[in-house]
Protein backbone atom coordinates (compact mmCIF):
# COMPACT_ATOMS: atom_id res chain seq x y z
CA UNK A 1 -24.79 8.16 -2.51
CA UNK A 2 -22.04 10.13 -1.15
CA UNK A 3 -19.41 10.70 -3.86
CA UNK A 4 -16.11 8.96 -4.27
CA UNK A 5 -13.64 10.08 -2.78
CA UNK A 6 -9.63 9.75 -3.81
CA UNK A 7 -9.27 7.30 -1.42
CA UNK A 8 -12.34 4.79 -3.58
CA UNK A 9 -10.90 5.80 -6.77
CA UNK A 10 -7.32 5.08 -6.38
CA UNK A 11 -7.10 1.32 -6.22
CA UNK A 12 -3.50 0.35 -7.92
CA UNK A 13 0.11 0.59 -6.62
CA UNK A 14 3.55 -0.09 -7.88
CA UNK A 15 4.78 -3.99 -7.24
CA UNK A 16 8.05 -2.75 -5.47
CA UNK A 17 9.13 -6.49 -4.75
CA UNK A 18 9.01 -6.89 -8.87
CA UNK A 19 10.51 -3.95 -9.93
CA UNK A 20 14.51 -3.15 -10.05
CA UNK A 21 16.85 -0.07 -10.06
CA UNK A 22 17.14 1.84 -13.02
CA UNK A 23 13.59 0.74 -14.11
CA UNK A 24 11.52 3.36 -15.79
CA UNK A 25 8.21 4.70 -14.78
CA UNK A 26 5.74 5.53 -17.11
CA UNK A 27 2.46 7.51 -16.43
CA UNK A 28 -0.86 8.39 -17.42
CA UNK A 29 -2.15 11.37 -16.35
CA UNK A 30 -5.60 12.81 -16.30
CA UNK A 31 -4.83 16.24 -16.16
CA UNK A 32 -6.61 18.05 -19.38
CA UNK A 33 -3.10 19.16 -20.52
CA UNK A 34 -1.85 15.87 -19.94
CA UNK A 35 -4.30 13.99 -22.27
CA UNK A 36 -3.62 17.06 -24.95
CA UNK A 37 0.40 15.82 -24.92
CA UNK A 38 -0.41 12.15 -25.12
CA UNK A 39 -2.04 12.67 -27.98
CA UNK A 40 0.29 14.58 -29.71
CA UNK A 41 2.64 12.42 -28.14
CA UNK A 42 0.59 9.30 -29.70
CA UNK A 43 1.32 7.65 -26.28
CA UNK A 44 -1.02 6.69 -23.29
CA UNK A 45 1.58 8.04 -21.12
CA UNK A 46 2.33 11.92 -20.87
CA UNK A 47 5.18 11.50 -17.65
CA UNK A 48 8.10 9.52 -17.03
CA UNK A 49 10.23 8.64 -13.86
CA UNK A 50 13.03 6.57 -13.18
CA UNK A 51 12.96 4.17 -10.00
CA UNK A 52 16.88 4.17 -8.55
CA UNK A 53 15.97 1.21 -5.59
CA UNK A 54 14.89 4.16 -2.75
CA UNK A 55 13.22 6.34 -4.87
CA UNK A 56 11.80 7.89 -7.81
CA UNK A 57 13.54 10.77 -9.94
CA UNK A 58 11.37 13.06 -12.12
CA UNK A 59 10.75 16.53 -13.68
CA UNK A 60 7.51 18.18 -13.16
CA UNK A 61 6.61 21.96 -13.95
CA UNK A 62 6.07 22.66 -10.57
CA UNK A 63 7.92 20.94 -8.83
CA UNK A 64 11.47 20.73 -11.43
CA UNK A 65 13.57 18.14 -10.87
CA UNK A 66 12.63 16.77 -7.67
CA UNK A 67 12.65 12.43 -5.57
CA UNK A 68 9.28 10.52 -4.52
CA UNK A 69 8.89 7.53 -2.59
CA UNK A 70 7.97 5.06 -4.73
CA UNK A 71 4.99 3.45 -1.98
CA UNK A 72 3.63 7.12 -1.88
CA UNK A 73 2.23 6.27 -5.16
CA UNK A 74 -1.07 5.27 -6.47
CA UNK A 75 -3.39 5.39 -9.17
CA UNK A 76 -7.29 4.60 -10.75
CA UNK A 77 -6.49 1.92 -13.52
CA UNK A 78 -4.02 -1.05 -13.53
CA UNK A 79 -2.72 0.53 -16.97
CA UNK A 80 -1.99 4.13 -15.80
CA UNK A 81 1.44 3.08 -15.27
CA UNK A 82 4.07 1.45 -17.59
CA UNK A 83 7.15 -0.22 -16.23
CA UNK A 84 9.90 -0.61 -19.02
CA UNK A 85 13.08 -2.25 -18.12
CA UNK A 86 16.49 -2.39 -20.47
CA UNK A 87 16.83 -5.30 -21.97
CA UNK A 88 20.31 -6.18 -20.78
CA UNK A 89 21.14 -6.19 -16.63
CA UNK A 90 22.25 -3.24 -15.58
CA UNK A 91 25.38 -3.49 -13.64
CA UNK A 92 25.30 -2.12 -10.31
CA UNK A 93 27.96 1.00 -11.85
CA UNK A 94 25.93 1.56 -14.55
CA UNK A 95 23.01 1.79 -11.83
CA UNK A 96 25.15 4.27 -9.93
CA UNK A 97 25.80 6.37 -12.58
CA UNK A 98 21.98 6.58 -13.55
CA UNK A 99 21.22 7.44 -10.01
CA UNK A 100 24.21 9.98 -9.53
CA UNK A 101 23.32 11.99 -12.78
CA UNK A 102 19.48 12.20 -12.24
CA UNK A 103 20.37 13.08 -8.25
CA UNK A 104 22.65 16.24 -9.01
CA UNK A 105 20.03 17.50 -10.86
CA UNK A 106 17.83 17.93 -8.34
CA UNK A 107 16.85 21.26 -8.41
CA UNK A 108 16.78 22.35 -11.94
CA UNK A 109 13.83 23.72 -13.40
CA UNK A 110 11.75 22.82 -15.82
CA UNK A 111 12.04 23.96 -19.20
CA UNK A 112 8.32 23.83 -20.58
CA UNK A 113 9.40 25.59 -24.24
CA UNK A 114 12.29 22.24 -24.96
CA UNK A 115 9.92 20.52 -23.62
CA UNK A 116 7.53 21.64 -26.17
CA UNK A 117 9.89 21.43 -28.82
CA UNK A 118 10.53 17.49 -28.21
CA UNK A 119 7.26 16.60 -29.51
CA UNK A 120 7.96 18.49 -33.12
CA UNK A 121 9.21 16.22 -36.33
CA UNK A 122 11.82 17.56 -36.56
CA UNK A 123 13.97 17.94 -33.97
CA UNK A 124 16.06 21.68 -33.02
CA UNK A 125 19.54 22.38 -34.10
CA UNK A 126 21.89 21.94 -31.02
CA UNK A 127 21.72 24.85 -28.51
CA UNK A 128 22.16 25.56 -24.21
CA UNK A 129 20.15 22.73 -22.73
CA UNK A 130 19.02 24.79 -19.92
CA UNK A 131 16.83 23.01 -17.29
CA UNK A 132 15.06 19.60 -17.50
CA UNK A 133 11.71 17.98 -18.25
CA UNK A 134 10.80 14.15 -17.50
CA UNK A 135 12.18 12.30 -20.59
CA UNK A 136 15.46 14.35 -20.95
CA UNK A 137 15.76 13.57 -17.39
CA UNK A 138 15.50 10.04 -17.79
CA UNK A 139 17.23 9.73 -21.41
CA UNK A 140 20.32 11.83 -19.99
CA UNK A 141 20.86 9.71 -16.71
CA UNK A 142 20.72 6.74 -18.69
CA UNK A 143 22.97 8.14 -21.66
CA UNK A 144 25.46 9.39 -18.60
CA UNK A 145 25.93 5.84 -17.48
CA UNK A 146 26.82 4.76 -21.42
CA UNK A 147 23.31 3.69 -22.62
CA UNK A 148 21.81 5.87 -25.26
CA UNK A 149 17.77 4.62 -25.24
CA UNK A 150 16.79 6.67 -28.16
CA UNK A 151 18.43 8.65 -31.16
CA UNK A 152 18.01 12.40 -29.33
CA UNK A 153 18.60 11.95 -25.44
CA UNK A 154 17.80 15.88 -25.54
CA UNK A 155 14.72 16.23 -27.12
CA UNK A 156 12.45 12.66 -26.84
CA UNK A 157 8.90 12.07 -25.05
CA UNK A 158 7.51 9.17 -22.97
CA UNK A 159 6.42 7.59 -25.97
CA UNK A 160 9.87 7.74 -27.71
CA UNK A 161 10.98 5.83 -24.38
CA UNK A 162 8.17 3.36 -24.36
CA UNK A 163 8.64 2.46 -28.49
CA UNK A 164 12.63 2.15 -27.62
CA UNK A 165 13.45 -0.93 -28.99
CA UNK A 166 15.99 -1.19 -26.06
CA UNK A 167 13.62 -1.66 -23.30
CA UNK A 168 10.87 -4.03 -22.36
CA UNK A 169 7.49 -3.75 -20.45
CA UNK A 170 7.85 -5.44 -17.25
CA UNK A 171 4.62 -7.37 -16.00
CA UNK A 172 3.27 -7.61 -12.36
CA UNK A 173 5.01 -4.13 -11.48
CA UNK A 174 1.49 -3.10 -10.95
CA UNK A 175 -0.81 -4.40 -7.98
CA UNK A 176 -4.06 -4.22 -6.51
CA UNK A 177 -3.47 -2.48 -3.46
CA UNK A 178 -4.66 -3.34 -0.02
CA UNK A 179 -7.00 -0.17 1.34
CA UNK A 180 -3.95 0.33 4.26
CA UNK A 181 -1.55 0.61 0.87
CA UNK A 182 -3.44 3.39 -0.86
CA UNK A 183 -4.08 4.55 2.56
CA UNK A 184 -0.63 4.57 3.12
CA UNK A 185 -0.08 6.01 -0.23
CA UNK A 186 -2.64 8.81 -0.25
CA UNK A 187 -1.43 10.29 3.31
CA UNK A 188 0.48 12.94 4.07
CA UNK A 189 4.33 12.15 2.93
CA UNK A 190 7.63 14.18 4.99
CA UNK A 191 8.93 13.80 1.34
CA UNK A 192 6.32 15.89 -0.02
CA UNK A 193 7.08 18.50 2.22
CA UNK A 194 11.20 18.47 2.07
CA UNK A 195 9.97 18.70 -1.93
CA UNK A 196 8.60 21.95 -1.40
CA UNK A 197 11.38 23.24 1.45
CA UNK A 198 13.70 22.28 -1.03
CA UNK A 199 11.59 24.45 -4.00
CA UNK A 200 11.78 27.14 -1.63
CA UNK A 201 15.61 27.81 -0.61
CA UNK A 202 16.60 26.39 -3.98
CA UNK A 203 14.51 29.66 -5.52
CA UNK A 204 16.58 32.33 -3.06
CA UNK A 205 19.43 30.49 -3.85
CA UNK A 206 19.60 31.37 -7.37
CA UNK A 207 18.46 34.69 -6.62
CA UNK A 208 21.15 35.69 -4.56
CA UNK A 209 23.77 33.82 -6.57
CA UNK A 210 22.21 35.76 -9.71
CA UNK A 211 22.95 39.54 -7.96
CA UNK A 212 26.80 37.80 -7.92
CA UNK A 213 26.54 37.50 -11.99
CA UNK A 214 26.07 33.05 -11.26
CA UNK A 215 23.18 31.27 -12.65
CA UNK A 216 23.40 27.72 -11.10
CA UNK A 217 20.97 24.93 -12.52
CA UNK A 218 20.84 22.56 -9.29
CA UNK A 219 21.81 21.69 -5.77
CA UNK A 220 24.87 21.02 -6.85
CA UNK A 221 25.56 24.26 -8.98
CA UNK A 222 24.23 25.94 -6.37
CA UNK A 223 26.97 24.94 -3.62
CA UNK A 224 29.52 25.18 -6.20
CA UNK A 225 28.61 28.58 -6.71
CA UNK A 226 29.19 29.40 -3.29
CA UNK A 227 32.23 27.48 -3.13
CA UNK A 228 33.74 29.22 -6.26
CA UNK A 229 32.56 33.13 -4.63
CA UNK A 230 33.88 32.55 -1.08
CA UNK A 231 31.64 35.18 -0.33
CA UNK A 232 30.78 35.25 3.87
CA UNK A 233 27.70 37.20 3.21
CA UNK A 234 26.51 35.33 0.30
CA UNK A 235 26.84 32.17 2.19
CA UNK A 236 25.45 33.25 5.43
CA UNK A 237 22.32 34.49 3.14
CA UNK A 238 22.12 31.18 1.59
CA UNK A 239 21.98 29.52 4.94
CA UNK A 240 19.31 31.42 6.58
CA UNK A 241 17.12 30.59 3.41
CA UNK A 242 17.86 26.43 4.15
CA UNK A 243 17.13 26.99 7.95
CA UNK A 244 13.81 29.03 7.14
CA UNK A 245 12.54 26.18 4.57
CA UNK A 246 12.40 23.36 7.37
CA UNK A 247 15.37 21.56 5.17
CA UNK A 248 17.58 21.40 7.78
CA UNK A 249 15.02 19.69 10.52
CA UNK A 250 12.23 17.62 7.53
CA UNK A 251 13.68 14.27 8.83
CA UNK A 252 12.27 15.46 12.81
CA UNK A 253 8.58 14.95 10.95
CA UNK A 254 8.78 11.31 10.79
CA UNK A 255 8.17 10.75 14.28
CA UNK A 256 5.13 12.78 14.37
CA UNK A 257 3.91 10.82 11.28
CA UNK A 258 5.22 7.38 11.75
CA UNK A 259 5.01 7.63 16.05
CA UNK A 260 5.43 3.47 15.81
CA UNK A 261 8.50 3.70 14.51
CA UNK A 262 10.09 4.93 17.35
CA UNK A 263 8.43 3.02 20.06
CA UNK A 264 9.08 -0.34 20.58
CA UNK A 265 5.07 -1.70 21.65
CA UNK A 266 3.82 0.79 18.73
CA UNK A 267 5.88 -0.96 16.47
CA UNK A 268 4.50 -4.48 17.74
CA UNK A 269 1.07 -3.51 16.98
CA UNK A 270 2.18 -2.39 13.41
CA UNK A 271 3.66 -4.88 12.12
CA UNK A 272 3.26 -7.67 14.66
CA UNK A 273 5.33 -11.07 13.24
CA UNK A 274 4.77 -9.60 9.77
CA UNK A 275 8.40 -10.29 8.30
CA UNK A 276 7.71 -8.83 5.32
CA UNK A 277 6.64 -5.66 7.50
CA UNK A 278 9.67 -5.97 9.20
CA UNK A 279 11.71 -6.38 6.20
CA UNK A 280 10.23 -3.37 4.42
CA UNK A 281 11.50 -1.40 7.60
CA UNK A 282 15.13 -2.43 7.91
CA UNK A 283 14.92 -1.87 3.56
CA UNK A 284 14.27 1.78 4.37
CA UNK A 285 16.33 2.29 6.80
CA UNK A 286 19.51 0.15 4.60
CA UNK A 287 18.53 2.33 1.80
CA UNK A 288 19.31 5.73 4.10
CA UNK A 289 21.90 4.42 5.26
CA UNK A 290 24.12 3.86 2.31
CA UNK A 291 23.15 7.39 0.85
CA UNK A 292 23.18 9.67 3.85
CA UNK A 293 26.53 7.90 5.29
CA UNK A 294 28.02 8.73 1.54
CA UNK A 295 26.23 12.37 1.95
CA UNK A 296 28.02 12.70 5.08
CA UNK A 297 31.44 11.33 3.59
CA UNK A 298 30.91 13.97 1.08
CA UNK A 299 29.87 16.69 3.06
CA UNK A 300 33.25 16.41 5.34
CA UNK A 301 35.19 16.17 1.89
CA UNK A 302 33.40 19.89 0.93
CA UNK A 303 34.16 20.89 4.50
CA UNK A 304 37.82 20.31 4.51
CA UNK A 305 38.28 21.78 0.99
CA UNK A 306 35.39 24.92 1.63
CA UNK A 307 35.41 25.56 5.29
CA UNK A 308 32.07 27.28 5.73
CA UNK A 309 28.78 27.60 7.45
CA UNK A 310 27.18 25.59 4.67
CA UNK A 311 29.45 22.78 4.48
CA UNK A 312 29.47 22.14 8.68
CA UNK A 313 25.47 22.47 8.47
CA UNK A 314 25.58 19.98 5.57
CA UNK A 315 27.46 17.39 8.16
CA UNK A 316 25.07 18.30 11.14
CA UNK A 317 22.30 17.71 8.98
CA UNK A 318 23.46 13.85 7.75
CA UNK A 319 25.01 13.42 11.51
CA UNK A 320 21.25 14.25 12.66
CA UNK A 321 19.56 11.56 9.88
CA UNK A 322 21.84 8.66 11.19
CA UNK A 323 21.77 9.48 14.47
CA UNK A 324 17.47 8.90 14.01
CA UNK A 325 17.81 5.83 11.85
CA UNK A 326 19.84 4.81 14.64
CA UNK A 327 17.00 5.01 16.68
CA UNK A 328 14.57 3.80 14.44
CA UNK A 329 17.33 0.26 14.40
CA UNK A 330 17.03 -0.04 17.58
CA UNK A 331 13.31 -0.61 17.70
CA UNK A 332 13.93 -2.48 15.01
CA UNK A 333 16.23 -4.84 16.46
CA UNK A 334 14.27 -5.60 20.28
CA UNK A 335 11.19 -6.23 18.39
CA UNK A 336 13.23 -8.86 16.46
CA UNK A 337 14.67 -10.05 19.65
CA UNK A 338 11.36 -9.89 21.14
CA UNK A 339 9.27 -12.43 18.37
CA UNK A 340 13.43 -14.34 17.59
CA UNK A 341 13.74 -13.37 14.22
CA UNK A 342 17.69 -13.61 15.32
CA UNK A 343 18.67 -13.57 11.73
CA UNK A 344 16.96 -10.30 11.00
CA UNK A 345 17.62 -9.39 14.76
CA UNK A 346 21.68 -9.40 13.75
CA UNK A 347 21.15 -7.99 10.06
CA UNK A 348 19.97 -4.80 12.26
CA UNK A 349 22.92 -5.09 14.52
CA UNK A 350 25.82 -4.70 11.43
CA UNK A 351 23.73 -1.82 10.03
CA UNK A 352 23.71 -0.06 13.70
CA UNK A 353 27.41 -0.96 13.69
CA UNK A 354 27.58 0.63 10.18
CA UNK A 355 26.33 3.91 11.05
CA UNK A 356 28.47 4.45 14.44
CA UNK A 357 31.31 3.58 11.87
CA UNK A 358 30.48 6.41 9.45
CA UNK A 359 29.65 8.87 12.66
CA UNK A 360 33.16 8.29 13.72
């Protein structure tokens, strides 16, 4: 008997239609040192993310602070992942501000030795928080938006999160996946790779802004590093390093892995009259939508105030991801046309109308 392969052994996915923004992900993992901290941790769970509606936030020692897509996600056992929830709604500013905080650090490292240190009794005197690891990642965003989950937001584990007596364990955020799910899952992700483009300019970044006597944390420490220096050379460094990485052209990759989406019969034969297909499509594209169109908004902000080659390359790039979802609408829209889903067919139509407005 030939021997199982991931593909076999992953069976279980997250519930995305049950879960909401701001929800946080608890995991079991089976690396050795994993099961060492959960039982140290006296936790099944050694990892914690936090879902923001697009995406999922987290801290990993390789990796730092980094985003996943949430259906690029599976696992062996239905109880390898808790879902824990706040007991009272989040509003959608408080849900803003969780997603804001956790997204400007992404970038940071990890800091493995705090991270160490949050699993002693007793808990270190205050000193420079440097760097992040998965529960201070969550337990900050969360405390950032005015909700303090539990009594030391700087030093607390996954199990400190799952025994907060603020949240609740949400059930049916965990599913039996279909074999196209985990196949979808399991398969090569563009995200994974921007991950480690990003790893890889973000690393020359703070090595060239370290020769200059700065020591940013994250993306966004970075560029206000280079703001602050107005430094041509530093800056025309830093953007040779982003065009090297792929960061600039990651988004191009989509239509090589996802050809249907940009092809109107492809996309027939994908998701035929599926309209929950069809719905998880225009979802995607409504979810980059409202954060590359702020991105850009930003981007132009930074440009007028630092007028450099970073700041035009930074509205180029978010021009560039529009400009694709655009196209991506459009097949969209004539498949929706073509089977007269004219509901879904016009919801399409306002977002293309909402992108031309923000490219203006």
């Amino acid at each position: 008997m030939p021997a199982p392969t991931q593909q076999t052994t992953m069976k279980f996915i997250l519930d995305l239609d049950n879960l909401r923004p701001g929800d946080i992900i608890l995991e079991h993992c089976y690396h050795p040192n994993s099961i060492q901290i959960s039982e140290v941790l006296k936790s099944h769970y050694s990892h914690a993310m936090i879902f923001t509606g697009h995406k999922l936030l987290e801290a990993t020692p390789d990796r730092g602070v980094f985003s996943r897509v949430p259906n690029r996600f599976a696992f062996i056992n239905k109880d390898d992942v808790k879902v824990m929830r706040l007991k009272e709604p989040l509003s959608d500013e408080i849900i803003d501000a969780i997603d804001s905080y956790a997204s400007i650090t992404v970038g940071s490292g990890y800091n493995k030795t705090q991270a160490i240190k949050s699993v002693l009794p007793v808990k270190p005197s205050p000193e420079i928080f440097k760097g992040q690891f998965c529960s201070r990642l969550v337990a900050q965003s969360y405390s950032h938006a005015g909700v303090n989950l539990v009594d030391n937001i700087n030093y607390c584990t996954p199990g400190d999160l799952e025994r907060s007596p603020f949240l609740y364990s949400v059930e049916n955020a965990v599913k039996l996946a279909t074999p196209n799910e985990i196949k979808h899952a399991l398969e090569p992700s563009i995200h994974d790779e921007h991950a480690l483009q990003t790893k890889q300019w973000v690393t020359d970044a703070k090595r060239i802004l370290a020769e200059h006597g700065k020591n940013p944390e994250s993306i966004s420490d970075i560029f206000q590093c280079v703001f602050d220096l107005k430094n041509r050379r530093v800056e025309k460094l830093l953007s040779d390093s982003i065009k090297r990485s792929g960061y600039y052209d990651f988004y191009l990759r989509d239509q090589d892995i996802n050809p249907y989406r940009y092809d109107v019969f492809l996309f027939s034969i994908r998701v035929a009259s599926s309209v929950r297909d069809i719905e998880f499509e225009i979802k995607k594209e409504l979810d980059i939508i409202k954060k590359h169109s702020l991105n850009l908004k930003n981007s132009k902000n930074n440009h007028r105030n630092y007028n450099n080659i970073l700041t035009k390359n930074e509205i180029q790039l978010y021009k560039d991801i529009l400009n694709i979802s655009l196209t991506r609408l459009m097949v969209i829209y004539r498949h929706c046309i073509n089977i007269d889903l004219k509901s879904h067919a016009q919801n399409v139509s306002d977002m293309m109308k909402k992108i031309r407005k923000a490219l203006s």
